[in-house]
Protein backbone atom coordinates (compact mmCIF):
# COMPACT_ATOMS: atom_id res chain seq x y z
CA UNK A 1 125.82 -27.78 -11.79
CA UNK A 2 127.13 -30.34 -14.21
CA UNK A 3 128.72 -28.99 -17.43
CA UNK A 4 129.10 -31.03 -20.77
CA UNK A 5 132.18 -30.37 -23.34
CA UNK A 6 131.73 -29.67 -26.66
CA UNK A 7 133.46 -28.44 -29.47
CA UNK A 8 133.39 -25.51 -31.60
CA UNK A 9 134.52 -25.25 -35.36
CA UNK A 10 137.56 -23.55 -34.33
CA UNK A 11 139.02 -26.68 -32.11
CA UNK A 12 138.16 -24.41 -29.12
CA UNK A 13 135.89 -26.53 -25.98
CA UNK A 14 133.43 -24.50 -24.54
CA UNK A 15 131.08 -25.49 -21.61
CA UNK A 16 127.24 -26.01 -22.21
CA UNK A 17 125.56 -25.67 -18.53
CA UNK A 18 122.74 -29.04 -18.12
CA UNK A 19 120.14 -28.25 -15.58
CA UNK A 20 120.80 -29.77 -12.32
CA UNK A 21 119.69 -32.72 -11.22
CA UNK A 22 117.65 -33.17 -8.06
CA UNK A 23 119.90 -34.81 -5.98
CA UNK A 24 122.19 -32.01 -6.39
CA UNK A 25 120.68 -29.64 -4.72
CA UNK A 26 121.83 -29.87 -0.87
CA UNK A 27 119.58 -30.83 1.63
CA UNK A 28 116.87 -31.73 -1.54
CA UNK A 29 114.12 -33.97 -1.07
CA UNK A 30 112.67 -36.18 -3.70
CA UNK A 31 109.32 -35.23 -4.34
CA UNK A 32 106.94 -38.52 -5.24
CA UNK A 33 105.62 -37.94 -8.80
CA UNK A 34 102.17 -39.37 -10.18
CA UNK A 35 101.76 -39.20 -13.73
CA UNK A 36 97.78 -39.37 -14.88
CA UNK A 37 96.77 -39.95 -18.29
CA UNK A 38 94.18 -41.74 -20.37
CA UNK A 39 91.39 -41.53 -22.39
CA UNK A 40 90.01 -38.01 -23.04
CA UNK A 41 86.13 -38.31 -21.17
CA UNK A 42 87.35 -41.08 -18.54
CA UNK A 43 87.91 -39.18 -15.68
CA UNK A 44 91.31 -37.11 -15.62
CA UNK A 45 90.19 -34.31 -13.92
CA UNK A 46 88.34 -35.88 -11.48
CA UNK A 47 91.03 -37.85 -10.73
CA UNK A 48 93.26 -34.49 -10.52
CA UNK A 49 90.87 -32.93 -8.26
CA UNK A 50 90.85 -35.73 -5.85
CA UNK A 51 94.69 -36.12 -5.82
CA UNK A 52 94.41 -32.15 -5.38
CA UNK A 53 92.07 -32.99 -2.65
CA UNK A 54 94.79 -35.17 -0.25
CA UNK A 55 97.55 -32.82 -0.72
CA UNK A 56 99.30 -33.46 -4.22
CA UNK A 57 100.93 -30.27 -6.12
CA UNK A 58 98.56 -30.84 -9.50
CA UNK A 59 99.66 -30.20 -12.54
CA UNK A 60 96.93 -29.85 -15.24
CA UNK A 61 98.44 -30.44 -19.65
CA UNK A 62 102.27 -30.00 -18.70
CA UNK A 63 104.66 -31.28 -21.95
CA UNK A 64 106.43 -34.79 -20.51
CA UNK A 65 109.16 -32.90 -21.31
CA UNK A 66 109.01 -30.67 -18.66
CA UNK A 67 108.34 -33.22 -15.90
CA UNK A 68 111.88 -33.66 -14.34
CA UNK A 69 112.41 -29.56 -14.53
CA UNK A 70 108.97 -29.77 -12.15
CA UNK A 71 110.69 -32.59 -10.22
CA UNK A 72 113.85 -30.64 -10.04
CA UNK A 73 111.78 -27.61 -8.50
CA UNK A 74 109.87 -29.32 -5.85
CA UNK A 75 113.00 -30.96 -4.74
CA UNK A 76 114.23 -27.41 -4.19
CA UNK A 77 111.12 -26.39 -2.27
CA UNK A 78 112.82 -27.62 0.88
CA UNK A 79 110.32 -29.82 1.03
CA UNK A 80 107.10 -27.75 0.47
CA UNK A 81 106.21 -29.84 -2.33
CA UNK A 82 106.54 -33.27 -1.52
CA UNK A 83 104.09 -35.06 -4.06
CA UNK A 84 103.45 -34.09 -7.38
CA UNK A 85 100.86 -35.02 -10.15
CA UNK A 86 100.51 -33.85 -13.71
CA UNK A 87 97.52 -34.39 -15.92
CA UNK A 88 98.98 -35.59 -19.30
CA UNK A 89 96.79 -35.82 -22.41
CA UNK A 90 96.03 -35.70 -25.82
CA UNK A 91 96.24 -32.02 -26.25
CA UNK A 92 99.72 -32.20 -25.65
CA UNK A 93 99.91 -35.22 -27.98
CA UNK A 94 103.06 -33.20 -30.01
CA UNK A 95 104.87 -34.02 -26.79
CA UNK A 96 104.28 -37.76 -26.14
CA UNK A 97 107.53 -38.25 -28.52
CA UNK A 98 109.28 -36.78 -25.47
CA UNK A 99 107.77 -39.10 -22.73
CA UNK A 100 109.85 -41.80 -22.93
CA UNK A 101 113.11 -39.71 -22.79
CA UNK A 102 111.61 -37.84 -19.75
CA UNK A 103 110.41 -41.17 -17.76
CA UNK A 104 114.40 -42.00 -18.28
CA UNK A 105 115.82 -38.83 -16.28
CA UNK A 106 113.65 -39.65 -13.71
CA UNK A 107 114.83 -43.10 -13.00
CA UNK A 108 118.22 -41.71 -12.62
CA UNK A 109 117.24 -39.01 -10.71
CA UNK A 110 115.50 -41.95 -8.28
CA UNK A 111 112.47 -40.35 -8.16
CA UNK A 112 109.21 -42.53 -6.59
CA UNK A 113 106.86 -42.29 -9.84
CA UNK A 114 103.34 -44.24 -10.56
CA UNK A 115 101.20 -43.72 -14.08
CA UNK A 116 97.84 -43.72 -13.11
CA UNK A 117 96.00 -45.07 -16.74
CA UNK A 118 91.86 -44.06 -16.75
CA UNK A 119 90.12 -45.69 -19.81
CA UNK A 120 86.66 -46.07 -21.17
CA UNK A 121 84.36 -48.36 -23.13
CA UNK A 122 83.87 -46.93 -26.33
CA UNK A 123 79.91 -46.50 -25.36
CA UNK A 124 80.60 -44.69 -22.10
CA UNK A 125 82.80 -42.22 -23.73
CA UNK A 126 80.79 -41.23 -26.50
CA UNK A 127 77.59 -40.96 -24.31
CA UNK A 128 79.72 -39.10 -22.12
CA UNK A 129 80.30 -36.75 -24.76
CA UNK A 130 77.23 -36.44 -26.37
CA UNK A 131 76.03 -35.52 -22.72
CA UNK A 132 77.88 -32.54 -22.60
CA UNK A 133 77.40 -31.86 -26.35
CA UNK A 134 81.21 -31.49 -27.15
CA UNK A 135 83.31 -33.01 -29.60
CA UNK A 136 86.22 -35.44 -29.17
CA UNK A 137 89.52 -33.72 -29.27
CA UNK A 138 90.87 -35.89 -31.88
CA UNK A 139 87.58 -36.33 -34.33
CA UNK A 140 88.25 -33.18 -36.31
CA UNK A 141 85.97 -33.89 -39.25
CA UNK A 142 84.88 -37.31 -37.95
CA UNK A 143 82.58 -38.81 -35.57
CA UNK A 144 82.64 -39.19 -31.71
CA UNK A 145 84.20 -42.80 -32.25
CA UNK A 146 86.79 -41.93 -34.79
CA UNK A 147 88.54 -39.54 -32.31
CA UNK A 148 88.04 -42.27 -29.62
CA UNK A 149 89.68 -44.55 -32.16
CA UNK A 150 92.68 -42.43 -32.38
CA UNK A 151 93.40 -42.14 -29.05
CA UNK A 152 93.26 -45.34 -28.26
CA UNK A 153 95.95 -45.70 -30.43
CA UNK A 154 98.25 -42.99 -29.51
CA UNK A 155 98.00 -43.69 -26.32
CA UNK A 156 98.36 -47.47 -26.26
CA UNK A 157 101.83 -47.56 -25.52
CA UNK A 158 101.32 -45.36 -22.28
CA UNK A 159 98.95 -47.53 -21.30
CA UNK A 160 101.20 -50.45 -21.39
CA UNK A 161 103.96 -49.03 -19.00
CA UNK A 162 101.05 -47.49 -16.51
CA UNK A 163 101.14 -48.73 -12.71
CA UNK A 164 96.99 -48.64 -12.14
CA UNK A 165 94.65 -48.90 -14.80
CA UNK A 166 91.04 -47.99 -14.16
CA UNK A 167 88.30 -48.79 -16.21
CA UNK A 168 85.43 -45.88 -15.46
CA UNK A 169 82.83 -47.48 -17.80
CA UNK A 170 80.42 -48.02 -14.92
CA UNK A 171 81.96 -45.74 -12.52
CA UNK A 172 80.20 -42.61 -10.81
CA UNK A 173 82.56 -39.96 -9.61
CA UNK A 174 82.25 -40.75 -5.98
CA UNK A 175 83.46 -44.26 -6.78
CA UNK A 176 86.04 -43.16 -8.61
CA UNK A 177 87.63 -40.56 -6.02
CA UNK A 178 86.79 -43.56 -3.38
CA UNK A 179 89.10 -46.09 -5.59
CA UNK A 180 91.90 -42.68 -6.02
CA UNK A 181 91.66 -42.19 -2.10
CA UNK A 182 92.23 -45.83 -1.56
CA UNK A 183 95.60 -46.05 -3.70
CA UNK A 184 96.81 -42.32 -2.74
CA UNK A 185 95.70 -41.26 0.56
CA UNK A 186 97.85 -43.07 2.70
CA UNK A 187 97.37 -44.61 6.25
CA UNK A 188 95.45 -41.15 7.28
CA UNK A 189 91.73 -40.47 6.45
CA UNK A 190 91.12 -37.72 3.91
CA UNK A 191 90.35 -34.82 5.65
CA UNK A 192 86.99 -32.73 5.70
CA UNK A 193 87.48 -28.73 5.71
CA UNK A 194 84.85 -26.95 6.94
CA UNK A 195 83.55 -23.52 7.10
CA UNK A 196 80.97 -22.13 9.70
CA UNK A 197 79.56 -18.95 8.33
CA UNK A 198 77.16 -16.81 10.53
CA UNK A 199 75.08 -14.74 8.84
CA UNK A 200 71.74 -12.47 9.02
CA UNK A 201 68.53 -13.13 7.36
CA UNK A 202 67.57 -10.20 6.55
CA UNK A 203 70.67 -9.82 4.24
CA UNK A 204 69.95 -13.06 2.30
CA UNK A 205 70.92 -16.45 2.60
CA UNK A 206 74.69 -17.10 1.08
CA UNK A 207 74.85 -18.71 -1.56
CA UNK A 208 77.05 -21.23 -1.02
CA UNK A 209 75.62 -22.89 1.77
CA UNK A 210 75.48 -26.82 1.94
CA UNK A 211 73.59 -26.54 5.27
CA UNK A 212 71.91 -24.24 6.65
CA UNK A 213 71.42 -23.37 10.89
CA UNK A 214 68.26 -21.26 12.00
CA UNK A 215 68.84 -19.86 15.67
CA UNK A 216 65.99 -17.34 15.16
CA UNK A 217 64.09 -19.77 18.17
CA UNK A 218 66.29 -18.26 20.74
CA UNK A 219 65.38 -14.71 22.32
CA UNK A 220 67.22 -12.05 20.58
CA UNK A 221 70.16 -10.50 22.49
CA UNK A 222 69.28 -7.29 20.71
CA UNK A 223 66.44 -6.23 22.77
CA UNK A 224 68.29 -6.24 25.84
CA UNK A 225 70.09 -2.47 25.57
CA UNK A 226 73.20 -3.42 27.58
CA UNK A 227 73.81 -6.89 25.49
CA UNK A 228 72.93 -4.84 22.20
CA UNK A 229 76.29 -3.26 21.65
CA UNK A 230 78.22 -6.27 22.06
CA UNK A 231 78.35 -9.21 19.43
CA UNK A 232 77.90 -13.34 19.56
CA UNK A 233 82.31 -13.02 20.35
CA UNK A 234 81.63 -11.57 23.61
CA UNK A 235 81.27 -13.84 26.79
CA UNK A 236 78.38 -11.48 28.12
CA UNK A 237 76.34 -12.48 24.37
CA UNK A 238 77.44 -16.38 24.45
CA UNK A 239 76.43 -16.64 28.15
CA UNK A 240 73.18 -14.99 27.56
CA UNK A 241 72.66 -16.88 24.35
CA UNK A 242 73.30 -20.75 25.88
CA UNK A 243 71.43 -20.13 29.25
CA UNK A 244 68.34 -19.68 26.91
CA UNK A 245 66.36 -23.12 27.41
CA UNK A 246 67.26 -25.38 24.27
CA UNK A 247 70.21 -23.44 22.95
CA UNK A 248 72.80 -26.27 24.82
CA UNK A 249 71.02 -29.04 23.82
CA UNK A 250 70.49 -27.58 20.06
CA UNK A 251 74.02 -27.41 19.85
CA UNK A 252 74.79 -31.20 21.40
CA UNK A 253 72.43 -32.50 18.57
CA UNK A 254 73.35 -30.65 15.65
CA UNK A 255 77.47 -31.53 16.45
CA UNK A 256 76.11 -34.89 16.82
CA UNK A 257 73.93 -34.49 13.24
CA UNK A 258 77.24 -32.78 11.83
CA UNK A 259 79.50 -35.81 12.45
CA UNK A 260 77.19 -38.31 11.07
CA UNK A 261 77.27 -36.01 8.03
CA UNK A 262 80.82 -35.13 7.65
CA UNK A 263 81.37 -39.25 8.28
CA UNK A 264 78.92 -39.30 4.94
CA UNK A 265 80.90 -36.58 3.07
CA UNK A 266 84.27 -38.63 3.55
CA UNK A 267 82.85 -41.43 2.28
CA UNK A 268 81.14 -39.90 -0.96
CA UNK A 269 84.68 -37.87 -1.76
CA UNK A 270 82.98 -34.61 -0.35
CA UNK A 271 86.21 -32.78 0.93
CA UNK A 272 84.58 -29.01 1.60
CA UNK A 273 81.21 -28.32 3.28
CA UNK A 274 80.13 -24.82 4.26
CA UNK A 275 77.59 -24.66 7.18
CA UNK A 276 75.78 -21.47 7.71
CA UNK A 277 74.26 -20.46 10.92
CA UNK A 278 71.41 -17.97 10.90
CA UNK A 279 69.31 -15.28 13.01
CA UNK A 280 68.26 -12.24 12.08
CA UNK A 281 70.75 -10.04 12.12
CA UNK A 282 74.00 -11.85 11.57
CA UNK A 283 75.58 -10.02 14.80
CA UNK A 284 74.55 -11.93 18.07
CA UNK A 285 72.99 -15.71 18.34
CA UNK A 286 74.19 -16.88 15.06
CA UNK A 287 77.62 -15.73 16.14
CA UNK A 288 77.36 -17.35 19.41
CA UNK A 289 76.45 -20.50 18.18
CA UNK A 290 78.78 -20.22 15.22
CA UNK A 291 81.94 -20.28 17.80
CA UNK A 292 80.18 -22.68 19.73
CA UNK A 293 79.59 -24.82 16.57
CA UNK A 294 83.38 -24.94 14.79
CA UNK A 295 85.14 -25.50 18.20
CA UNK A 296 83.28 -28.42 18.40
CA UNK A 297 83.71 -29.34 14.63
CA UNK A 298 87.56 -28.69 15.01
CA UNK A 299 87.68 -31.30 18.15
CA UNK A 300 86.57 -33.67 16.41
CA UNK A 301 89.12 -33.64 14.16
CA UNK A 302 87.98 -31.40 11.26
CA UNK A 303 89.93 -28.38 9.78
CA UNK A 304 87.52 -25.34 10.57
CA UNK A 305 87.61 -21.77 9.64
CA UNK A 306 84.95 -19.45 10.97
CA UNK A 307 83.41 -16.11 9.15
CA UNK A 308 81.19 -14.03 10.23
CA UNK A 309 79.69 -12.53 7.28
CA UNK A 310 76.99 -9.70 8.82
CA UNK A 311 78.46 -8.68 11.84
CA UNK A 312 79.93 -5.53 11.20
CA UNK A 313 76.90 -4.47 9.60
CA UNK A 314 74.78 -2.11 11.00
């Protein structure tokens, strides 16, 4: 810990404690730091999401002047947080006074930082906020364009010392998160996290399915009394369940349908996708084919978690 002298009115030196910097700390790694700002409306959080998306500790409205102390912590995670980003905007505009002095600790504390800059035509960002029927932080008593005036202003400095500028005026968010990905998600492909939920019909679809799985065209395990006890995690179900004529080749077709999909969800920025599997009761096929389904998923190279949602139920 490095101390700085002073001196009290009484000729006396006393010791005031400065916080550490990261390179202090032993063993402590760097963490990379990506500063986003910009215009209020042109994208911020969707570009926080998507950095949030591939990996990056986010941030969202943290005063500049508390950027190296959030350095200085993920250097001390032992390496647990590696990459940070932090959202910086206009509602912290009492702070911006403070940014310069904080971008000049972290060049001496060598850390690896990038301002990421997202601006607006003046017509995209007041349709975008008449679309969503909200005023402009900064407009107080004035119109849309006069708080779009002001931060142009305040922020034009910032947007002179940023690393990537990007102009959203004609962007949708999928081509936005594709131009993020392409700048932050390094040499590996984003990755797609899937859940496979089984469930039973007769206890409602859930409700935040992106695709849904009938297996209800297979015989039911359920009328055969010494496969009834026993759910779709027990060889004696799954055997029953694929020796049923279409059940293997149902499950070939639908990986093969699922990787054409996920291939599309990487692509559009689509980073979670629920799939729920289906029979009537939520205890044996969809179960089956549920277990069936994610190991395949997960060979292929995407992160899969399974839940089976009915089948403890009675």
């Amino acid at each position: 810990m490095s101390a700085e002298r002073e001196q009290r009115g009484d000729g006396a030196k006393v010791s005031t404690p400065q916080p550490a910097q990261p390179e202090e700390a032993a063993g402590a790694t760097i963490p990379e730091l990506v500063i986003i700002s910009g215009m209020s409306g042109a994208g911020r959080s969707t570009a926080a999401k998507c950095l949030e998306d591939l990996g990056w500790f986010v941030v969202d409205n943290l005063p500049p002047e508390l950027i190296p102390t959030m350095v200085e912590l993920g250097a001390r995670s032992q390496g647990n947080v590696a990459r940070i980003a932090v959202v910086v905007d206009v509602r912290g505009r009492n702070f911006f006074d403070n940014l310069k002095g904080s971008l000049a600790d972290l060049a001496a504390f060598n850390v690896a930082r990038r301002i990421v800059f997202l601006e607006a035509s003046d017509e995209a960002l007041v349709r975008r906020f008449e679309s969503v029927r909200r005023p402009h932080p900064l407009q107080g008593d004035g119109r849309i364009v006069d708080g779009i005036a002001a931060e142009r202003d305040l922020l034009r400095e910032l947007r002179g010392d940023a690393d990537l500028v990007i102009d959203t005026s004609s962007l949708n968010v999928h081509e936005l998160r594709a131009k993020l990905d392409a700048q932050f998600a390094g040499e590996e492909e984003p990755e797609l996290r899937a859940t496979v939920m089984s469930f039973g019909y007769k206890y409602g679809l859930p409700v935040d399915a992106d695709l849904v799985v009938d297996c209800r065209f297979l015989p039911n395990p359920h009328w055969v009394p010494e496969l009834r006890p026993y759910t779709g995690t027990s060889e004696e179900v799954s055997n029953y369940v694929f020796n049923q004529p279409g059940a293997k080749e149902f499950l070939d077709r639908y990986t093969e349908l699922l990787q054409l999909i996920a291939a599309g969800y990487r692509r559009e920025g689509k980073r979670y996708v629920t799939v729920a599997v289906g029979c009537t009761g939520g205890k044996h096929r969809s179960v089956a084919m549920s277990e069936k389904l994610a190991r395949r998923l997960s060979d292929g190279g995407v992160e899969t978690v399974i839940v089976h949602r009915d089948m403890g139920r009675e």
